[in-house]
C-alpha atoms as a PDB file:
ATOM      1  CA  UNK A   1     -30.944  75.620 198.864  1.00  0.00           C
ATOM      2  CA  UNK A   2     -27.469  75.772 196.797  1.00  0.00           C
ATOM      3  CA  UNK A   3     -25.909  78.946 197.506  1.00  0.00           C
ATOM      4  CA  UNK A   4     -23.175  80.697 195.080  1.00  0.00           C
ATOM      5  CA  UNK A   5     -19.786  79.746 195.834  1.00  0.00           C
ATOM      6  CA  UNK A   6     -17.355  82.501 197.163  1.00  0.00           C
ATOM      7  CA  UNK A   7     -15.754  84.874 194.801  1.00  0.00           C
ATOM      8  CA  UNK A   8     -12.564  83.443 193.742  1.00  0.00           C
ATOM      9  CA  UNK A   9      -9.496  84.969 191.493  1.00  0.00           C
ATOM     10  CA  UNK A  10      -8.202  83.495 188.367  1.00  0.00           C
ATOM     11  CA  UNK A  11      -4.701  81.735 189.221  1.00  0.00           C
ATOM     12  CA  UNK A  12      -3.676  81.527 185.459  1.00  0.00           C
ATOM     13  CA  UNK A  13      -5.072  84.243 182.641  1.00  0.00           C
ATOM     14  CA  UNK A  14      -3.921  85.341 179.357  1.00  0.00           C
ATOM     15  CA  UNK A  15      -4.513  86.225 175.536  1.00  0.00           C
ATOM     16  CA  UNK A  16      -4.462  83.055 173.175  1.00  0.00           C
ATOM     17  CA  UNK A  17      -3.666  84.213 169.625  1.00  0.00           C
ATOM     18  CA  UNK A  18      -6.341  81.989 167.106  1.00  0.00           C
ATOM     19  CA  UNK A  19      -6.436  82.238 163.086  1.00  0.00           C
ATOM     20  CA  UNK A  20      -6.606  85.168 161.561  1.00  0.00           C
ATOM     21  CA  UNK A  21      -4.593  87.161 164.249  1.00  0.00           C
ATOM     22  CA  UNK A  22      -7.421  87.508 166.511  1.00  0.00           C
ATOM     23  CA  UNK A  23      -6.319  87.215 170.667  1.00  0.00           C
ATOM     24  CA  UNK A  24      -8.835  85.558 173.054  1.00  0.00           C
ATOM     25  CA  UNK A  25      -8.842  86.454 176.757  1.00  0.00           C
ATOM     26  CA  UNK A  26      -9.116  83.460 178.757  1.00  0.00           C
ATOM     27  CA  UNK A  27      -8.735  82.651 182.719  1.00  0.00           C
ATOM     28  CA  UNK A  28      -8.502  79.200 184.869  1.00  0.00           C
ATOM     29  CA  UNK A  29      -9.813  79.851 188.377  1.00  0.00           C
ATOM     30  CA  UNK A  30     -10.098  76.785 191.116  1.00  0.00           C
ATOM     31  CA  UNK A  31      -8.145  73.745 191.499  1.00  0.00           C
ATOM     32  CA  UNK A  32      -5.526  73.574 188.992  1.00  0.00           C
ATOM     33  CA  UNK A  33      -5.850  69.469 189.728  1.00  0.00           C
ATOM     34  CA  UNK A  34      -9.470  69.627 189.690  1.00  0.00           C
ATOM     35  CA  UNK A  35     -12.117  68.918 187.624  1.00  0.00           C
ATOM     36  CA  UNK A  36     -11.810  70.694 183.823  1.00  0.00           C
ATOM     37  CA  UNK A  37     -15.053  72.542 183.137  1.00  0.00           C
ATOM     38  CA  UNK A  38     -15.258  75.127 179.913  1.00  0.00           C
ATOM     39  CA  UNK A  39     -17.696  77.981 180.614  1.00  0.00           C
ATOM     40  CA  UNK A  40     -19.792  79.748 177.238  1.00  0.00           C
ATOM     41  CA  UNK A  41     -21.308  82.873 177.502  1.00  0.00           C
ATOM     42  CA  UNK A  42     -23.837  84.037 175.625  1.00  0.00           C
ATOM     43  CA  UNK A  43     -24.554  86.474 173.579  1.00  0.00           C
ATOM     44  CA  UNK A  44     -23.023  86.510 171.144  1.00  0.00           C
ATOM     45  CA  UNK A  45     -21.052  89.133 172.439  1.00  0.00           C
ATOM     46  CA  UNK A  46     -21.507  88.991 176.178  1.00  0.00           C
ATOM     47  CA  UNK A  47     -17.996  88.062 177.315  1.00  0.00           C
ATOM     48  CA  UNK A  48     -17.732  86.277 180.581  1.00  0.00           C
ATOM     49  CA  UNK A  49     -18.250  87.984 184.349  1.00  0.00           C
ATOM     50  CA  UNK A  50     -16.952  86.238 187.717  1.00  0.00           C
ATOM     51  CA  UNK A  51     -20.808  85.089 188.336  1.00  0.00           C
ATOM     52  CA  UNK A  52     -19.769  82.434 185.996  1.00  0.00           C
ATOM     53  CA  UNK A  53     -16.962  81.441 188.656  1.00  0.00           C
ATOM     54  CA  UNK A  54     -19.409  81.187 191.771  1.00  0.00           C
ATOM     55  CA  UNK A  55     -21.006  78.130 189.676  1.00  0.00           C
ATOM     56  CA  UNK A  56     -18.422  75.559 190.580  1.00  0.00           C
ATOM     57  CA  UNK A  57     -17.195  74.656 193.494  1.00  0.00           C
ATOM     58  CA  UNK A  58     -13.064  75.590 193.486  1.00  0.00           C
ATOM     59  CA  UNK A  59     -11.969  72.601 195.346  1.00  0.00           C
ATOM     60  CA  UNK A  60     -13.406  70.187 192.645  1.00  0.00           C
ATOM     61  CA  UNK A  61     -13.336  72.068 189.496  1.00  0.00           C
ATOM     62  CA  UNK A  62     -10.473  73.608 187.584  1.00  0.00           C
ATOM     63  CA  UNK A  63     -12.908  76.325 185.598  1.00  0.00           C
ATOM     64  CA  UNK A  64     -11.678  78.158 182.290  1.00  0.00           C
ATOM     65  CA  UNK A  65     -13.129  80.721 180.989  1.00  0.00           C
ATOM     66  CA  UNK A  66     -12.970  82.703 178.110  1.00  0.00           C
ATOM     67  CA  UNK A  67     -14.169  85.883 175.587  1.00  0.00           C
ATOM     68  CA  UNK A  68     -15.599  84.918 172.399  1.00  0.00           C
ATOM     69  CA  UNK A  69     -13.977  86.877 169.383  1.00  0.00           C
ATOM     70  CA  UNK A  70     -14.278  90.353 169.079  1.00  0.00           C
ATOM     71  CA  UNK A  71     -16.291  91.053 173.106  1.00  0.00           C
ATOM     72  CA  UNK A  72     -15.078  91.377 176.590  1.00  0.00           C
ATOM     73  CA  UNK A  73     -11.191  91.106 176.953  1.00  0.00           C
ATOM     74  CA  UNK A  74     -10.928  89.589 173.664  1.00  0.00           C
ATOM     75  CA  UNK A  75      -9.257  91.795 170.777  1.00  0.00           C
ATOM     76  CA  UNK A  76      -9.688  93.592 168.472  1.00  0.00           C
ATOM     77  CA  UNK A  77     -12.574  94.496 170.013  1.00  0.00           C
ATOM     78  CA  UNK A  78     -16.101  94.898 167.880  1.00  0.00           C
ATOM     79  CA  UNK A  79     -16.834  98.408 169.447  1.00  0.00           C
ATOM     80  CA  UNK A  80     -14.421  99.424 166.770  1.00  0.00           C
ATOM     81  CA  UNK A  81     -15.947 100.297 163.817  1.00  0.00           C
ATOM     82  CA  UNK A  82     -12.699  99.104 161.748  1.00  0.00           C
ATOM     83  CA  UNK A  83     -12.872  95.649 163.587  1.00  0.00           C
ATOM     84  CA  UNK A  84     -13.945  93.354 160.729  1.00  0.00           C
ATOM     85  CA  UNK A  85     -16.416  91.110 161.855  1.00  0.00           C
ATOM     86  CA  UNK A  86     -16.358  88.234 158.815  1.00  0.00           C
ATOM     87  CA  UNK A  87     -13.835  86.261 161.003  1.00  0.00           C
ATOM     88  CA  UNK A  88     -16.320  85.844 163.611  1.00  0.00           C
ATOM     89  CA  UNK A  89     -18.459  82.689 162.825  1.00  0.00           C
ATOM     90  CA  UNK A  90     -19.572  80.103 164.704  1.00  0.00           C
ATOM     91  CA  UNK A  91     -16.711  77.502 163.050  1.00  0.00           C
ATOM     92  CA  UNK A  92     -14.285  80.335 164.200  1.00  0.00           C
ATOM     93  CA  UNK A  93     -15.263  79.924 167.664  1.00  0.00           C
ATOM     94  CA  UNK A  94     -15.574  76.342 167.710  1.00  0.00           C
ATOM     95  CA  UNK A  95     -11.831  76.381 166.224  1.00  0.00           C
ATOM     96  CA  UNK A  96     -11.298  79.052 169.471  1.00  0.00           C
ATOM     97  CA  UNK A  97     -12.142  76.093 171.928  1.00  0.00           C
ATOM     98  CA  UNK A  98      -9.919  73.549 170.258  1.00  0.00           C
ATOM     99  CA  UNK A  99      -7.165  75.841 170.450  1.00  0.00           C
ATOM    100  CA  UNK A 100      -7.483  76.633 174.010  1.00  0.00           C
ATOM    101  CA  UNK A 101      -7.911  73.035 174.880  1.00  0.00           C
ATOM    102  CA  UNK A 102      -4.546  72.315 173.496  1.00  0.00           C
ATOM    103  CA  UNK A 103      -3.056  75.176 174.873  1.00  0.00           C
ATOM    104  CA  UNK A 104      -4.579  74.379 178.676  1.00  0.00           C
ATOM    105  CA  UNK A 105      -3.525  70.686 178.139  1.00  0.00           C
ATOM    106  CA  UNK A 106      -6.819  69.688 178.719  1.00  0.00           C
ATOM    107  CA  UNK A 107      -7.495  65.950 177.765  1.00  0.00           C
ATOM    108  CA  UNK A 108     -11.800  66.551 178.315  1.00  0.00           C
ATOM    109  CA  UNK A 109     -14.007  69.194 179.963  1.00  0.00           C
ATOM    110  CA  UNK A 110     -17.415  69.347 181.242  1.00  0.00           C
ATOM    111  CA  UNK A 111     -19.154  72.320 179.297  1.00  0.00           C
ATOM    112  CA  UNK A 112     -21.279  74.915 180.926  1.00  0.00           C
ATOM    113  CA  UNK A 113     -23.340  77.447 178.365  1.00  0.00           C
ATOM    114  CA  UNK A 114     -26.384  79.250 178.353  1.00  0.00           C
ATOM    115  CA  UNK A 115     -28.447  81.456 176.077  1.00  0.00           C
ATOM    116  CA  UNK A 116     -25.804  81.632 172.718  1.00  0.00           C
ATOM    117  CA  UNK A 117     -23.881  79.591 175.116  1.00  0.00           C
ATOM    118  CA  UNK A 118     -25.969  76.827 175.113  1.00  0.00           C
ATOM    119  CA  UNK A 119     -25.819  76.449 170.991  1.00  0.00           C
ATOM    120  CA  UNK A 120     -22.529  77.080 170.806  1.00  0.00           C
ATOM    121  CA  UNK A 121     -21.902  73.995 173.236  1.00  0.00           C
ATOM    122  CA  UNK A 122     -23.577  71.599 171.137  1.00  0.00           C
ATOM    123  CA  UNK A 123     -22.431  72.323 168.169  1.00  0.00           C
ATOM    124  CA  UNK A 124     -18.973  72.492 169.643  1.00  0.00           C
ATOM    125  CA  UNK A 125     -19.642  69.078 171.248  1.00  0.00           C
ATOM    126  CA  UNK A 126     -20.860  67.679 167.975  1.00  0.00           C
ATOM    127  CA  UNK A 127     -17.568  68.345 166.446  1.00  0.00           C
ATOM    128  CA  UNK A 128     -15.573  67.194 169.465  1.00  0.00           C
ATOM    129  CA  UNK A 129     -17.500  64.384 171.279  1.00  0.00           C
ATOM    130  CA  UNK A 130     -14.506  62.710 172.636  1.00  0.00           C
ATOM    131  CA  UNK A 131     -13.489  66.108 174.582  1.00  0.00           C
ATOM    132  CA  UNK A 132     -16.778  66.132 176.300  1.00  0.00           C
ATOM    133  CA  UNK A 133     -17.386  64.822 179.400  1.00  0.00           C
ATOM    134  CA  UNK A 134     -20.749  66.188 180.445  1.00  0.00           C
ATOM    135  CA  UNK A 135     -22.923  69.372 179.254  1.00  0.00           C
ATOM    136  CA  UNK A 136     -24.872  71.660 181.610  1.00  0.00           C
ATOM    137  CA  UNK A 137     -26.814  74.299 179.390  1.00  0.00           C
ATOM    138  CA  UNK A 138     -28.987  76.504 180.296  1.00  0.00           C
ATOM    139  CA  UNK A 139     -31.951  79.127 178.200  1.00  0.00           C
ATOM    140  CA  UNK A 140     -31.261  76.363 176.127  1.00  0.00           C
ATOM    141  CA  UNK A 141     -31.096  77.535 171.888  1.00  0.00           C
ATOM    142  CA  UNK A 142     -30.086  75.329 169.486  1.00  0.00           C
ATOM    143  CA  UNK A 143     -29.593  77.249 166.225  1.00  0.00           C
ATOM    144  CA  UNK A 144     -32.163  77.276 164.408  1.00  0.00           C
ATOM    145  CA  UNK A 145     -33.670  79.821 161.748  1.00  0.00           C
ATOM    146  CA  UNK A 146     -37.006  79.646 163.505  1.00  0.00           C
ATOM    147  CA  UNK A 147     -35.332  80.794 166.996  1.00  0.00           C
ATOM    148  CA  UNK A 148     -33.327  83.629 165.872  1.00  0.00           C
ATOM    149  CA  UNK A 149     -36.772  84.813 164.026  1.00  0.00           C
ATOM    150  CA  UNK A 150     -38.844  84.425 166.872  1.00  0.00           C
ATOM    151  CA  UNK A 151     -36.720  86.677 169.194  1.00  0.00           C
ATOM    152  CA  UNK A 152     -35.198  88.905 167.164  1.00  0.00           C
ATOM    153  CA  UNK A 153     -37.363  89.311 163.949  1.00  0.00           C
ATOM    154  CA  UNK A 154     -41.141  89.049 164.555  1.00  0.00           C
ATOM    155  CA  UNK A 155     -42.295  86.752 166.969  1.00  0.00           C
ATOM    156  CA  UNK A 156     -41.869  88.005 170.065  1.00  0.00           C
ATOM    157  CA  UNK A 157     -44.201  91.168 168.789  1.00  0.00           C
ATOM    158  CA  UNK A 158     -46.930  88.894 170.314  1.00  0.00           C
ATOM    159  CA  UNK A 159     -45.540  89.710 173.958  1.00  0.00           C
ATOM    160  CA  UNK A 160     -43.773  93.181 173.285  1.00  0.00           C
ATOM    161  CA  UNK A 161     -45.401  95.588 170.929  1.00  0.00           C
ATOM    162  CA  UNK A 162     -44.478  98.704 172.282  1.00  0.00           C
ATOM    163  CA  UNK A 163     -40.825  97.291 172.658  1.00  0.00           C
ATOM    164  CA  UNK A 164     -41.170  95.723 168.869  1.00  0.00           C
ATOM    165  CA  UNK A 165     -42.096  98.967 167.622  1.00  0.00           C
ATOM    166  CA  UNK A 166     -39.739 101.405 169.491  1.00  0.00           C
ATOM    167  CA  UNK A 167     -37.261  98.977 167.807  1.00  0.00           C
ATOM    168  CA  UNK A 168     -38.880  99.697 164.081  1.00  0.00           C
ATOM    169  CA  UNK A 169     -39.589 102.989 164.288  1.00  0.00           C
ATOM    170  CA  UNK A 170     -35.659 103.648 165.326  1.00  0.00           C
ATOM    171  CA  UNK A 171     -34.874 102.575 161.563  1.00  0.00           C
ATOM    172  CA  UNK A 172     -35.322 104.833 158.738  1.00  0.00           C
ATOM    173  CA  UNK A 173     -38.419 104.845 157.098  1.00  0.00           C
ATOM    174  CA  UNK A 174     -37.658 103.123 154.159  1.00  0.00           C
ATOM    175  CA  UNK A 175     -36.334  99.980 156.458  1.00  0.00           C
ATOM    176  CA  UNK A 176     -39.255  99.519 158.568  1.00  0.00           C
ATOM    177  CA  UNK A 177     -41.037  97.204 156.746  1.00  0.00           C
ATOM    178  CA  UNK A 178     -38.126  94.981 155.746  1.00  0.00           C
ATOM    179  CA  UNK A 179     -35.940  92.503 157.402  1.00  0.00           C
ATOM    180  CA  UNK A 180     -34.640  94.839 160.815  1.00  0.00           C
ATOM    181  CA  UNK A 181     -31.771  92.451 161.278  1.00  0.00           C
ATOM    182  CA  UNK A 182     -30.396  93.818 157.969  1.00  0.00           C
ATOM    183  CA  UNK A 183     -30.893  97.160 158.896  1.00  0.00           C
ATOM    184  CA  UNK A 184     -29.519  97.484 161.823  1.00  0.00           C
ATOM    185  CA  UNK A 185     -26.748  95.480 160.698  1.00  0.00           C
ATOM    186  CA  UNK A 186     -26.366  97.991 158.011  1.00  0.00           C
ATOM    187  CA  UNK A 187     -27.188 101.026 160.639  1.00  0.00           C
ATOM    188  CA  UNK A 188     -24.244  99.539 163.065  1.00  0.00           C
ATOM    189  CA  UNK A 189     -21.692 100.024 160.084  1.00  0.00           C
ATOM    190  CA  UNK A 190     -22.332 103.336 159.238  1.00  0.00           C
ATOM    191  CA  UNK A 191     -19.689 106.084 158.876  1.00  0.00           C
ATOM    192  CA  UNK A 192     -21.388 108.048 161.063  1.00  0.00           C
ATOM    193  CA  UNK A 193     -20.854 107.316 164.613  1.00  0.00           C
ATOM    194  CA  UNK A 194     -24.122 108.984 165.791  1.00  0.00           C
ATOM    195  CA  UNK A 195     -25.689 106.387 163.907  1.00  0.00           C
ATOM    196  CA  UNK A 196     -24.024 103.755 165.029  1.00  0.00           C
ATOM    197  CA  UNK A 197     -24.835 104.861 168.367  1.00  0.00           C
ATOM    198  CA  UNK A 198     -28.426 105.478 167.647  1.00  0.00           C
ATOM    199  CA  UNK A 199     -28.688 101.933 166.464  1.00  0.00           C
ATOM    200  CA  UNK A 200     -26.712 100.325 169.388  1.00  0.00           C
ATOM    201  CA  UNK A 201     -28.397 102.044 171.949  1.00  0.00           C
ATOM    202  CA  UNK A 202     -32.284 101.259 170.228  1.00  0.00           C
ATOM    203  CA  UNK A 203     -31.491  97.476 169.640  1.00  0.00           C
ATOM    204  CA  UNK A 204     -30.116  97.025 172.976  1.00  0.00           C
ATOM    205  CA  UNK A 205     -33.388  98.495 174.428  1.00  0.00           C
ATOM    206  CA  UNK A 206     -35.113  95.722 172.996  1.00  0.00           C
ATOM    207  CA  UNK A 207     -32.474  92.971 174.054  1.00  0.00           C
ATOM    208  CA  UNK A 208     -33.426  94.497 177.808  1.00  0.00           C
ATOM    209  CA  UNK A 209     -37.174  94.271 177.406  1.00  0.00           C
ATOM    210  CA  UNK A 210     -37.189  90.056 177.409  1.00  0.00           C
ATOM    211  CA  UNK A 211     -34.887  88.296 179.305  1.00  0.00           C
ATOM    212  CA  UNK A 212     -36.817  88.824 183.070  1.00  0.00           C
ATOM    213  CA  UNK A 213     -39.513  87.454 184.167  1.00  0.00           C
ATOM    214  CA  UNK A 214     -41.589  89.491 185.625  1.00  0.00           C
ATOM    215  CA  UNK A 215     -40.389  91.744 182.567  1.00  0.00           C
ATOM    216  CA  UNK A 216     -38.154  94.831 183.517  1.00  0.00           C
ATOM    217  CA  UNK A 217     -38.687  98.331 181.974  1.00  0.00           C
ATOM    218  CA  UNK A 218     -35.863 100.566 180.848  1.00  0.00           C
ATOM    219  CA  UNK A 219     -32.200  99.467 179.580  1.00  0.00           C
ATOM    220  CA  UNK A 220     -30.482  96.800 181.198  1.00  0.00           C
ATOM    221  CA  UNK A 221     -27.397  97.935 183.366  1.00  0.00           C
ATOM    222  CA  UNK A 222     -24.864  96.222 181.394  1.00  0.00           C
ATOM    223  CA  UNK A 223     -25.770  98.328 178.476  1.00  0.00           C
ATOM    224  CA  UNK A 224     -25.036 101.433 179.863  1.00  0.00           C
ATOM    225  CA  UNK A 225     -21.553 101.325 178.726  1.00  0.00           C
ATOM    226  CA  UNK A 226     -21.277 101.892 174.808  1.00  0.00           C
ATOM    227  CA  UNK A 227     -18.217 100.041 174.166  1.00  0.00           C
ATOM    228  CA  UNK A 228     -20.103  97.318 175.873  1.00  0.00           C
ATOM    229  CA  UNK A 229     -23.470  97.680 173.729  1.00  0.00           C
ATOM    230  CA  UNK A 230     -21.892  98.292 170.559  1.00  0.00           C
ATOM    231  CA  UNK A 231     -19.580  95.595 170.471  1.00  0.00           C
ATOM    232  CA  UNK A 232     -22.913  93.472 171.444  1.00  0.00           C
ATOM    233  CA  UNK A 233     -25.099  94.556 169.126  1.00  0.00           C
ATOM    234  CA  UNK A 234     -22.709  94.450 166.317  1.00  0.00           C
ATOM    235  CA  UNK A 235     -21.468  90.439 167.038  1.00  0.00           C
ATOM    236  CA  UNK A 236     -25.488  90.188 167.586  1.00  0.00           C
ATOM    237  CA  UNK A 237     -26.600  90.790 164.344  1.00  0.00           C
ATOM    238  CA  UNK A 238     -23.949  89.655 162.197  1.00  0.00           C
ATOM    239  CA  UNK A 239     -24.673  86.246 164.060  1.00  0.00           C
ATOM    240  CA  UNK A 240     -28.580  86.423 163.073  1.00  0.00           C
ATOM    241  CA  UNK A 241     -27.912  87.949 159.636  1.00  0.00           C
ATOM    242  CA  UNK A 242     -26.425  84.497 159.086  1.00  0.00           C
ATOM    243  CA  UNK A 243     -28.542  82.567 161.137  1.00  0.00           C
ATOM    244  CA  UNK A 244     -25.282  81.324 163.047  1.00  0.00           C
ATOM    245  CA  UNK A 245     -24.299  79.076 160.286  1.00  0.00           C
ATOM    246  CA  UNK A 246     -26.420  77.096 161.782  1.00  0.00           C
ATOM    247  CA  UNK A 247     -29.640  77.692 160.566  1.00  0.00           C
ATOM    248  CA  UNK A 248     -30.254  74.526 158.838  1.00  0.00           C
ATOM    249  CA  UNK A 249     -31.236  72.669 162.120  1.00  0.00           C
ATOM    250  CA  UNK A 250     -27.574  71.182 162.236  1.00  0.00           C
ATOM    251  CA  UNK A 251     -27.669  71.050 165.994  1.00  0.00           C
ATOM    252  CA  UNK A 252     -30.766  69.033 166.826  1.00  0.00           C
ATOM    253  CA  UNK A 253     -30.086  66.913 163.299  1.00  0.00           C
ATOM    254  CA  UNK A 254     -26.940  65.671 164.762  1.00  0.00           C
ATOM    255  CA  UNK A 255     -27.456  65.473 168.604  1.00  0.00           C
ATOM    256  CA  UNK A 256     -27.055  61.639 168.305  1.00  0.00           C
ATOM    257  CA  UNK A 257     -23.573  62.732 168.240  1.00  0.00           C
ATOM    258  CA  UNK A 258     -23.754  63.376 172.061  1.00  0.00           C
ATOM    259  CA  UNK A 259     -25.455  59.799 172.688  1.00  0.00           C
ATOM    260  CA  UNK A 260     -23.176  58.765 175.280  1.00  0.00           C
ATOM    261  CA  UNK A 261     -22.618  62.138 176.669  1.00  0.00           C
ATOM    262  CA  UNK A 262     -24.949  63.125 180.268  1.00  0.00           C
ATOM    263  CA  UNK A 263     -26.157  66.240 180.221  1.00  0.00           C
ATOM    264  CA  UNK A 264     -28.854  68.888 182.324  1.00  0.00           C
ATOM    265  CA  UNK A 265     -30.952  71.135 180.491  1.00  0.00           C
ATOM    266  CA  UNK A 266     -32.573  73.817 182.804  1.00  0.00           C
ATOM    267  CA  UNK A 267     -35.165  76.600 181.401  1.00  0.00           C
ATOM    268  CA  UNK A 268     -37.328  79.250 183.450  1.00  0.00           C
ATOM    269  CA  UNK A 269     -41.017  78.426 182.562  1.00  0.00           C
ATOM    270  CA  UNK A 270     -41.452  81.787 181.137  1.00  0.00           C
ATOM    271  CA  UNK A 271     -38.258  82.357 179.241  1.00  0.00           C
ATOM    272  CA  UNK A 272     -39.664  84.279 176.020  1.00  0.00           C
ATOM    273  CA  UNK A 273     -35.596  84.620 174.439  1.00  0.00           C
ATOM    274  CA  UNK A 274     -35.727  80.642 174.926  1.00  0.00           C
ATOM    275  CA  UNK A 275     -39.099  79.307 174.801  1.00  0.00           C
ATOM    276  CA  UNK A 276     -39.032  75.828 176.591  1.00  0.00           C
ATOM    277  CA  UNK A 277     -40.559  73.924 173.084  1.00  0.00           C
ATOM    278  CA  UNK A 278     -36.476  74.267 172.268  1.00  0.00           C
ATOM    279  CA  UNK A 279     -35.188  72.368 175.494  1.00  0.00           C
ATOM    280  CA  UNK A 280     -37.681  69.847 175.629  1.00  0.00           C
ATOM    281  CA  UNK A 281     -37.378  68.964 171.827  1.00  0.00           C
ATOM    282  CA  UNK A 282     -33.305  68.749 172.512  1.00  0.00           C
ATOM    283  CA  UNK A 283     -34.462  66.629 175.356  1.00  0.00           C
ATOM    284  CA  UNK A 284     -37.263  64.328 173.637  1.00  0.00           C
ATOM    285  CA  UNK A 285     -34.340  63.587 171.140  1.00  0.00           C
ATOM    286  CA  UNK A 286     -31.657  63.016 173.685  1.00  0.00           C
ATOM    287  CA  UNK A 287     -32.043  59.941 175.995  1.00  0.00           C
ATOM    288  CA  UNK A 288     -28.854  61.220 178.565  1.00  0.00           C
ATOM    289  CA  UNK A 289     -30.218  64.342 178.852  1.00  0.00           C
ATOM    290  CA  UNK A 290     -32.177  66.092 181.896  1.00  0.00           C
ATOM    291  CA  UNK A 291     -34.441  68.624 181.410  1.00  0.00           C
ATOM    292  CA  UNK A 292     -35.469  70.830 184.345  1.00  0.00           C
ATOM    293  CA  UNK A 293     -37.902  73.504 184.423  1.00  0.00           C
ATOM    294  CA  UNK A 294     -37.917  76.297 186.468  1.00  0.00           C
ATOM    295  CA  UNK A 295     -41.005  77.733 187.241  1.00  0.00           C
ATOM    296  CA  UNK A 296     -41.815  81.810 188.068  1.00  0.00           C
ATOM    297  CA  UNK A 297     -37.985  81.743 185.873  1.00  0.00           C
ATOM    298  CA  UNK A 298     -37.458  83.806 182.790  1.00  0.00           C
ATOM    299  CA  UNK A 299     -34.409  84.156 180.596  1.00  0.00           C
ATOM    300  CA  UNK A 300     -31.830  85.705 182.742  1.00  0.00           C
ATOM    301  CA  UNK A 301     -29.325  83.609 184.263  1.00  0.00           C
ATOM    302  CA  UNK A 302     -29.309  85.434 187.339  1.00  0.00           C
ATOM    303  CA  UNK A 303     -32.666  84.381 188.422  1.00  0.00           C
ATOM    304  CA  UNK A 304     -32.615  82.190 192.361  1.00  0.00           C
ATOM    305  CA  UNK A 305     -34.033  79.141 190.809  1.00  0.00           C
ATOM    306  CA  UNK A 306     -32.028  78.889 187.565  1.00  0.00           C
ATOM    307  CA  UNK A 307     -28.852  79.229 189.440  1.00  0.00           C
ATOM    308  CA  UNK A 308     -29.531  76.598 192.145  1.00  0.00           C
ATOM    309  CA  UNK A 309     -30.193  73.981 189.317  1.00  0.00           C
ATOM    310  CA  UNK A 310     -26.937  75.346 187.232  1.00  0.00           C
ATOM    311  CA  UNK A 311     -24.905  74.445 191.125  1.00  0.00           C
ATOM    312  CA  UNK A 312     -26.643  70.925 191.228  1.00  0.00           C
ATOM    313  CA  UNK A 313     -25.381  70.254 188.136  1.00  0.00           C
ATOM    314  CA  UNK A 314     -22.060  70.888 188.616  1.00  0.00           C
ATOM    315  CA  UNK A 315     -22.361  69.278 192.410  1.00  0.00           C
ATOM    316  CA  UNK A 316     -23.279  66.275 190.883  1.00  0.00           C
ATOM    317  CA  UNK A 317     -20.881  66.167 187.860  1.00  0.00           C
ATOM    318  CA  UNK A 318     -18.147  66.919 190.419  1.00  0.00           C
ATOM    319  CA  UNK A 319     -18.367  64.157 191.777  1.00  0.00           C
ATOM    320  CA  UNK A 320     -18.262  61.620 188.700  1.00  0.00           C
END
């Protein structure tokens, strides 16, 4: 059994100022001679936690981390309702990474992302091939239109219809038979802060109803603070409105890109965010890859089996 690996502090941290006058909080924790691994949360809008540390071991790896625009330690921070949020795009972040590299003096990196993470990572690897040593992704999503529909528009009504329509019947009545990801997006921008509230705190109910597996009731800890679930449901939907700029299938079309590039793919058997049929096409079309499946596994990272496979990973790319 791979066990987490103690708690350790960040020996370097700061705020990275990217285009458009944005800062990005990043941290290096571990061996400042070891390994370079990048870490991507997901999200959009998660920021990155210390569980993300315990992944590596700190006398191989030299681990950055970082907050994606606009969430975490990043500023300005998307809570505000003044924060514009049309300089948050994918490209944006992708531009985020290159910067940091440069910045950290970082020649290549093994990637780590999950969830958002994990799309992010490709299509950050796509662009940057030669700055990418390996890829360990996990709740593996790759972009596309179909994905962001089936978790966040209808699909996943097949599994949760009380949660689907708790989530509807939040909107006003005129906007409950249209597109919901419009709505809310509109709902999260209104002048009135009880609204926005109302709309944080109903979409972020349904975020909490799918990652586990077995499913847990109620609203997911991390969403108990607003600053937290506002900022996150505000990057959220912005992201889906535009299908990540990414919607045309970029991510699998190009994935020959990462040809020479070894990667693990892990997914929990009954992840309903990430359906497997997304990691095993990724795989089917990627001869370097690994795809592992982790059975009585759902979405959340968290889960025993899906973090022993994420330390494998790294235990075995630590040692190449």
């Amino acid at each position: 059994m791979a066990d987490l690996y103690p708690e350790i502090e960040p020996h370097a941290q700061g705020m990275l100022e990217v285009a458009c006058g944005d800062l990005v909080y990043w941290e290096v924790c571990g061996d400042p001679n070891g390994k370079p691994a990048l870490v991507l949360h997901g999200g959009p809008g998660s920021g990155c936690t210390p569980w993300f540390r315990r992944l590596f071991d700190p006398a191989v790896y030299r681990v950055v981390l970082f907050d994606q625009r606009g969430c975490g330690r990043s500023r300005p921070h998307a809570s505000a309702p003044e924060t514009a949020l049309s300089t948050n795009t994918t490209d944006h972040l992708i531009s985020d990474i290159a910067l940091l590299r440069v910045h950290l003096h970082v020649e290549r990196w093994l990637v780590l992302g999950g969830s958002w993470g994990s799309a992010l990572a490709l299509a950050y690897a796509e662009r940057f091939p030669d700055h990418v040593t390996e890829l360990i992704l996990f709740g593996v999503t790759t972009g596309r239109r179909e994905e962001f529909d089936w978790l966040f528009r209808d699909g996943l009504r097949l599994f949760f219809p009380e949660e689907w329509e708790d989530r509807r019947s939040a909107l006003p009545v005129a906007d409950r038979d249209g597109d919901v990801v419009e709505a809310y997006c509109r709902l999260l921008s209104d002048p009135d802060p009880t609204v926005r509230q109302h709309a944080a705190h109903a979409w972020c109910l349904w975020e909490s109803a799918t990652p586990d597996w077995p499913p847990a009731p109620g609203l997911a800890a991390r969403f108990s603070d607003p600053l937290f679930a506002m900022a996150y449901a505000r990057i959220v939907t912005h992201y889906v409105r535009h299908n990540a700029w990414l919607g045309d299938g970029r991510v699998l079309r190009d994935v020959d890109r990462l040809a020479d590039i070894p990667s693990v793919l892990v997914n929990g058997r009954f992840d309903f965010q990430a359906p497997i049929a997304a990691a095993w096409e990724l795989h089917y079309r990627w001869p370097r890859s690994e795809l592992i499946v982790v059975d009585n596994a759902g979405h959340a990272a968290n889960n025993l089996g899906i973090t022993q496979e994420l330390i494998r990973a790294t235990g075995r790319f630590g040692k190449r």
